[in-house]
Every structure is written in structure tokens, then in C-alpha cells.
Protein backbone atom coordinates (compact mmCIF):
# COMPACT_ATOMS: atom_id res chain seq x y z
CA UNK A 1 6.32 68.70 80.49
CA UNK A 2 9.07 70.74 79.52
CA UNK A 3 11.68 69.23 77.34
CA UNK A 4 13.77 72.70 78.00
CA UNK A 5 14.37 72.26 81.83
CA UNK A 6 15.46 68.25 80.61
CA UNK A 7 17.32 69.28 78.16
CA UNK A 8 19.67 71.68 80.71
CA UNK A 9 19.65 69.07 82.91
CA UNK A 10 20.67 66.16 80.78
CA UNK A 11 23.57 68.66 79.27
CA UNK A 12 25.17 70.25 82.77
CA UNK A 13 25.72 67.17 84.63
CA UNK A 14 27.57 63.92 84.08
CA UNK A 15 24.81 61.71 84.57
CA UNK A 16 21.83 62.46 85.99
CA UNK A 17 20.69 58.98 87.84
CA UNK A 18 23.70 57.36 86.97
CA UNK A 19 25.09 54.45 84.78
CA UNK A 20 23.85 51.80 86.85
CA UNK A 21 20.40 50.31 86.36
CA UNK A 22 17.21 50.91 88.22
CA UNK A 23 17.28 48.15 90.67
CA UNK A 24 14.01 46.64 90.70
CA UNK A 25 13.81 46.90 87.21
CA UNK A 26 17.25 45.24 87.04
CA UNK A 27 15.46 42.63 89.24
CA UNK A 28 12.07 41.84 87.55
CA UNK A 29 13.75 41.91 83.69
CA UNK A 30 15.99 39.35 84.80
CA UNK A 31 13.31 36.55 85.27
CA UNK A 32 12.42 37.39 81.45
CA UNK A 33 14.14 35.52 78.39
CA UNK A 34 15.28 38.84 76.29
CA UNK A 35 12.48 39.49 73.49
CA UNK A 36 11.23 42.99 72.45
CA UNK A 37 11.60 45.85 74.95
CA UNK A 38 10.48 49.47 75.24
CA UNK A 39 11.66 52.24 77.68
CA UNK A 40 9.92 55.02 77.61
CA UNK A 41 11.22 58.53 79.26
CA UNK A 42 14.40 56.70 79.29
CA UNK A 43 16.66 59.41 80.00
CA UNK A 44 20.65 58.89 79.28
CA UNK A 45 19.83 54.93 78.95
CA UNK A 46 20.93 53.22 82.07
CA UNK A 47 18.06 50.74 81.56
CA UNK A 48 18.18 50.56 78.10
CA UNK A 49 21.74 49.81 77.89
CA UNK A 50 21.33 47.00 80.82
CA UNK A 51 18.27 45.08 78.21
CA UNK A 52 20.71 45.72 76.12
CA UNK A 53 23.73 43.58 77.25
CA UNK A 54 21.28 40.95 78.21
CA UNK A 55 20.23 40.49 74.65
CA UNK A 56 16.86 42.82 74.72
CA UNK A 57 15.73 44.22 71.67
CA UNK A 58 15.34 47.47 72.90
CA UNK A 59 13.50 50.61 72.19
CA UNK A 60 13.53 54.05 73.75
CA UNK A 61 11.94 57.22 73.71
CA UNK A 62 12.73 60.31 75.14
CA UNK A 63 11.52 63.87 74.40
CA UNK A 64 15.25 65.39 75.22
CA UNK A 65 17.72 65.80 72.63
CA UNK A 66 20.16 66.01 75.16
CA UNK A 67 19.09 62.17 76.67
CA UNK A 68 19.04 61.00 73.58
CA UNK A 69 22.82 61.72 72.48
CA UNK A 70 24.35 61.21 75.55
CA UNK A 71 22.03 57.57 75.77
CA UNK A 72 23.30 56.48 72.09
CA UNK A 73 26.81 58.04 73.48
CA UNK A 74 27.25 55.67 76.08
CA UNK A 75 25.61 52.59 74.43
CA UNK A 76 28.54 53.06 71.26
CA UNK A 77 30.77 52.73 73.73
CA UNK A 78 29.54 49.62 75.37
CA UNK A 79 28.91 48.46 71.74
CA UNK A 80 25.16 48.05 72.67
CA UNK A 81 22.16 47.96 70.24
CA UNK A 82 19.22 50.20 70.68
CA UNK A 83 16.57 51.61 69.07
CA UNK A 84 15.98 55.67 70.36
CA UNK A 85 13.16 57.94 69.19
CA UNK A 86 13.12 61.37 70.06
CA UNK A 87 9.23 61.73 70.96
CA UNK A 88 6.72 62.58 73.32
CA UNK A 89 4.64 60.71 75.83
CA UNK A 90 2.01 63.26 74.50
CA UNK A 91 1.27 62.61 71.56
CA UNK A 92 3.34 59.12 70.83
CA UNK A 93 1.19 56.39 69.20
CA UNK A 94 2.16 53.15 70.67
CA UNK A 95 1.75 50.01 67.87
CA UNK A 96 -0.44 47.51 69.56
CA UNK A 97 0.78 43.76 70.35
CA UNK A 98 4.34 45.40 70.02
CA UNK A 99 6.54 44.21 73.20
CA UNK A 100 7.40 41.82 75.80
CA UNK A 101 8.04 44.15 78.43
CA UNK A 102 7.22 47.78 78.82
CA UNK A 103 9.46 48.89 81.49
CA UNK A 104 7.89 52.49 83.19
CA UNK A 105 10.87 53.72 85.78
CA UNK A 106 10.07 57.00 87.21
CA UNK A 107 7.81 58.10 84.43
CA UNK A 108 5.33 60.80 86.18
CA UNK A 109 2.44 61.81 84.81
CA UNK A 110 -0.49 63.91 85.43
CA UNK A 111 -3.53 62.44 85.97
CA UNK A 112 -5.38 62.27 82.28
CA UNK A 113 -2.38 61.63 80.47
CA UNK A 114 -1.27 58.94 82.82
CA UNK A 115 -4.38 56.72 81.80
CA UNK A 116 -4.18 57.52 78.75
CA UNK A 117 -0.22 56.38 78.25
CA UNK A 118 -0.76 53.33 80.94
CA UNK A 119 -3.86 52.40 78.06
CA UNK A 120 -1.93 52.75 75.68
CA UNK A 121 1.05 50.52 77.31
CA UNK A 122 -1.87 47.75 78.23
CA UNK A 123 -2.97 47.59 74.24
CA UNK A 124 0.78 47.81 72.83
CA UNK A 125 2.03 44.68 74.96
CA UNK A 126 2.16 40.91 73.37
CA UNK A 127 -0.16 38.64 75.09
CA UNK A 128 2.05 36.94 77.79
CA UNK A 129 4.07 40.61 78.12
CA UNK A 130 4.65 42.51 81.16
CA UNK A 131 4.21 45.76 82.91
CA UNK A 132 7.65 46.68 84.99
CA UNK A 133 6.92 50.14 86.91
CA UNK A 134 8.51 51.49 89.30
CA UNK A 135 7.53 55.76 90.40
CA UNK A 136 7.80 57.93 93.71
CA UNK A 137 4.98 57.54 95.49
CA UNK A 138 2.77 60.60 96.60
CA UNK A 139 4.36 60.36 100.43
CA UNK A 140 7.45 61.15 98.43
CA UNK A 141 6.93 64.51 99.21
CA UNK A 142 8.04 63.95 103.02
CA UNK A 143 11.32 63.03 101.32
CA UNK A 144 14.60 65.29 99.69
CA UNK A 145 15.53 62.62 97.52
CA UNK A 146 14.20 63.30 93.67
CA UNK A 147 10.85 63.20 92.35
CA UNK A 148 8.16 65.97 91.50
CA UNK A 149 7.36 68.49 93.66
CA UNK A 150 3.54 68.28 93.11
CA UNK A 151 1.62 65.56 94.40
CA UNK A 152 -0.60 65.29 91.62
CA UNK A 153 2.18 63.82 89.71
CA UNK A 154 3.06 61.56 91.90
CA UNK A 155 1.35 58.04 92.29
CA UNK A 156 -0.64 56.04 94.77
CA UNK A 157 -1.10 52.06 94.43
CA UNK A 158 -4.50 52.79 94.15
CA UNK A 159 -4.05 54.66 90.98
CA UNK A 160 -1.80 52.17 89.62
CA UNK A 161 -4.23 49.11 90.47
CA UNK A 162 -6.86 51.14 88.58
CA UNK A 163 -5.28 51.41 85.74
CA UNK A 164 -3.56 48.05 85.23
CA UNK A 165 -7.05 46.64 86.65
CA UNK A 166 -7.18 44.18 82.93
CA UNK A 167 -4.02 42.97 83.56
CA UNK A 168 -3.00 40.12 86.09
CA UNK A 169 -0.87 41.89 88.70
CA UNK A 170 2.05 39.93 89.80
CA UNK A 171 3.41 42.13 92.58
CA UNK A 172 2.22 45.44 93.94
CA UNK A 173 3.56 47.26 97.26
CA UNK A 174 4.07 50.81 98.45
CA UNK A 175 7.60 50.63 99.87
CA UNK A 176 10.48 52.41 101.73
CA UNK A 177 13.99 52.30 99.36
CA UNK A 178 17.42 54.13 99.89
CA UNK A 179 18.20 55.26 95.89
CA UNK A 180 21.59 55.27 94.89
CA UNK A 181 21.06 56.84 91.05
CA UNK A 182 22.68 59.58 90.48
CA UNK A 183 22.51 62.85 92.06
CA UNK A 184 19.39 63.49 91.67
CA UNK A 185 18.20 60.27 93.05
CA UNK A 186 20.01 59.73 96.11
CA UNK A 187 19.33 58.85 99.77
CA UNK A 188 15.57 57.21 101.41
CA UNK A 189 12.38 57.46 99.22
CA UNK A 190 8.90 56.09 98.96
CA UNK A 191 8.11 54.33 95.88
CA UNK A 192 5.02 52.53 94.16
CA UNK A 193 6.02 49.19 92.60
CA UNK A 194 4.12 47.05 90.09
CA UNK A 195 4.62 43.99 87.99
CA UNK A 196 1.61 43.32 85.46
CA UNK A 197 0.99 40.18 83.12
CA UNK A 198 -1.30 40.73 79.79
CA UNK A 199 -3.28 37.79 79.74
């Protein structure tokens, strides 16, 4: 993962995949009563700000400098609350029994380090606390509208069911979307979608 190519990103464009929040996310956090929330590979904050406003206590993480200011940027001016490390999915060290919801939007991964981080995710969640994931799925690649390039890093249900296998799944599908977030999300795409209760 290169935090240079984000960081160029994040700093020559407006907004990246917009203000707005990830719908499904926006969806699935708004059955929860607001407790403690973390976001990681949150980008500029759309999501973040969005717990935010609802009453989340929220925490972020990105491994851009460039996210990072322009996410505490924009949540100043909403007057929003939240919590933003500069780190890396890499070598982060998630607390265990931590959160109530561990949103994962668009957070690719290769293989190894995707078990790892989705272990570490499982073990850092309150009892009760959910999974909220949503990712490009690997027939993505058929598709011009965002994602990586290399199928490896993008995910199959399979995958995802493997990894959240100690959790009780709540909803699961491979589906067709039209993305309206941002330029660099924009237009139809095939995503993997998961909701996951820690029991």
C-alpha cells in the first residue's frame, strides 16, 4: 500500500468519493443506537462525519496525511467530533472488546493481511457489535467504475464468509449497484456486502 499515490490523490482533487455517505453503510448504521465506532481507511471522512451527526463516538484511521486533514477539515466545519489516527492497517494493533460497530467500506486487502485485519476486527468488537462491510467484488474488474485493478485485492463472498465464519452473519449478497461517490466511484459496479453480529 502506498500512502504516496493516496496522499496525491487526497491533495489534487476536491473530494475523492464525495461528502455523502456510503449508502449501505448509511443504511445498516442506522438500525444501531450510536455507541463506539471505528472506520478504518476512512479517507476524507464521509462516513465518519455521518456516525458523527448521529451521535457515534467515532474513530478513524487512515495512513494519508492528506485524508486525515482534509477529514478533521470538513468535520470542524460541521462541528462534528471524531477521533483520527494517522496509522496503518499494517501494523495497527486493534484493542480487543473496543467497539460497537466496525464499519469496513472499500477497504482492499491482499490476501494475508486481509485475515489478519478481519481477525483482528472479530477480537476488537464488544460482544453484541457488528461487522458493516461493504468492497468491490472480484467481477469488478468487468467494470470502469473504481476499485483495484488486481483481482487479488478484490473480494469474493466466499472469502468474506470465511473469515467472518465465528460471527453470526446477518446479511451477505454479491450484488449489482450504480455508485454515486465521488469521481472516482461513479457509475455500475459489483460489490460484496456483509453484516456480521459477535455473539
Amino acid at each position: 500500500m502506498n500512502s504516496k499515490f493516496w496522499n496525491e490523490r487526497y491533495s489534487t482533487n476536491d473530494t475523492v468519493y464525495g461528502l455523502k455517505p456510503n449508502a449501505f453503510f448509511q443504511e445498516q448504521l442506522s438500525k444501531h443506537k450510536s455507541g463506539k465506532l471505528l472506520l478504518p481507511a476512512e479517507g476524507e471522512g464521509r462516513n465518519a462525519l455521518f456516525a458523527a451527526q448521529l451521535g457515534w463516538q467515532v474513530e478513524a484511521f487512515d495512513f494519508s496525511e492528506a485524508a486525515r486533514e482534509k477529514a478533521l477539515a470538513i468535520a470542524h466545519q460541521f462541528d462534528a467530533e471524531l477521533e483520527y489516527k494517522l496509522a496503518n492497517i499494517q501494523t495497527i494493533l486493534l484493542q480487543p472488546d473496543t467497539y460497537d460497530v466496525i464499519g469496513l467500506i472499500y477497504v482492499h486487502l491482499e490476501s494475508d493481511l486481509r485475515k489478519h485485519f478481519h481477525s483482528q476486527c472479530i477480537q476488537s468488537l464488544n460482544k453484541g457489535g457488528y461487522i458493516i462491510l461493504e468492497a468491490f467484488s472480484k467481477k469488478q474488474l468487468t467494470y470502469s467504475s473504481g476499485g483495484p485493478r488486481d483481482v487479488n485485492m478484490l473480494y469474493s463472498l466466499g472469502q468474506l464468509l470465511d473469515d467472518f465464519a465465528s460471527m453470526k452473519i446477518v446479511y451477505s449478497n454479491t450484488e449489482d449497484v450504480v455508485l454515486e461517490e465521488g469521481a472516482f466511484h461513479t457509475g455500475k459496479a459489483s460489490v460484496v456486502r456483509l453484516v456480521a453480529r459477535k455473539d
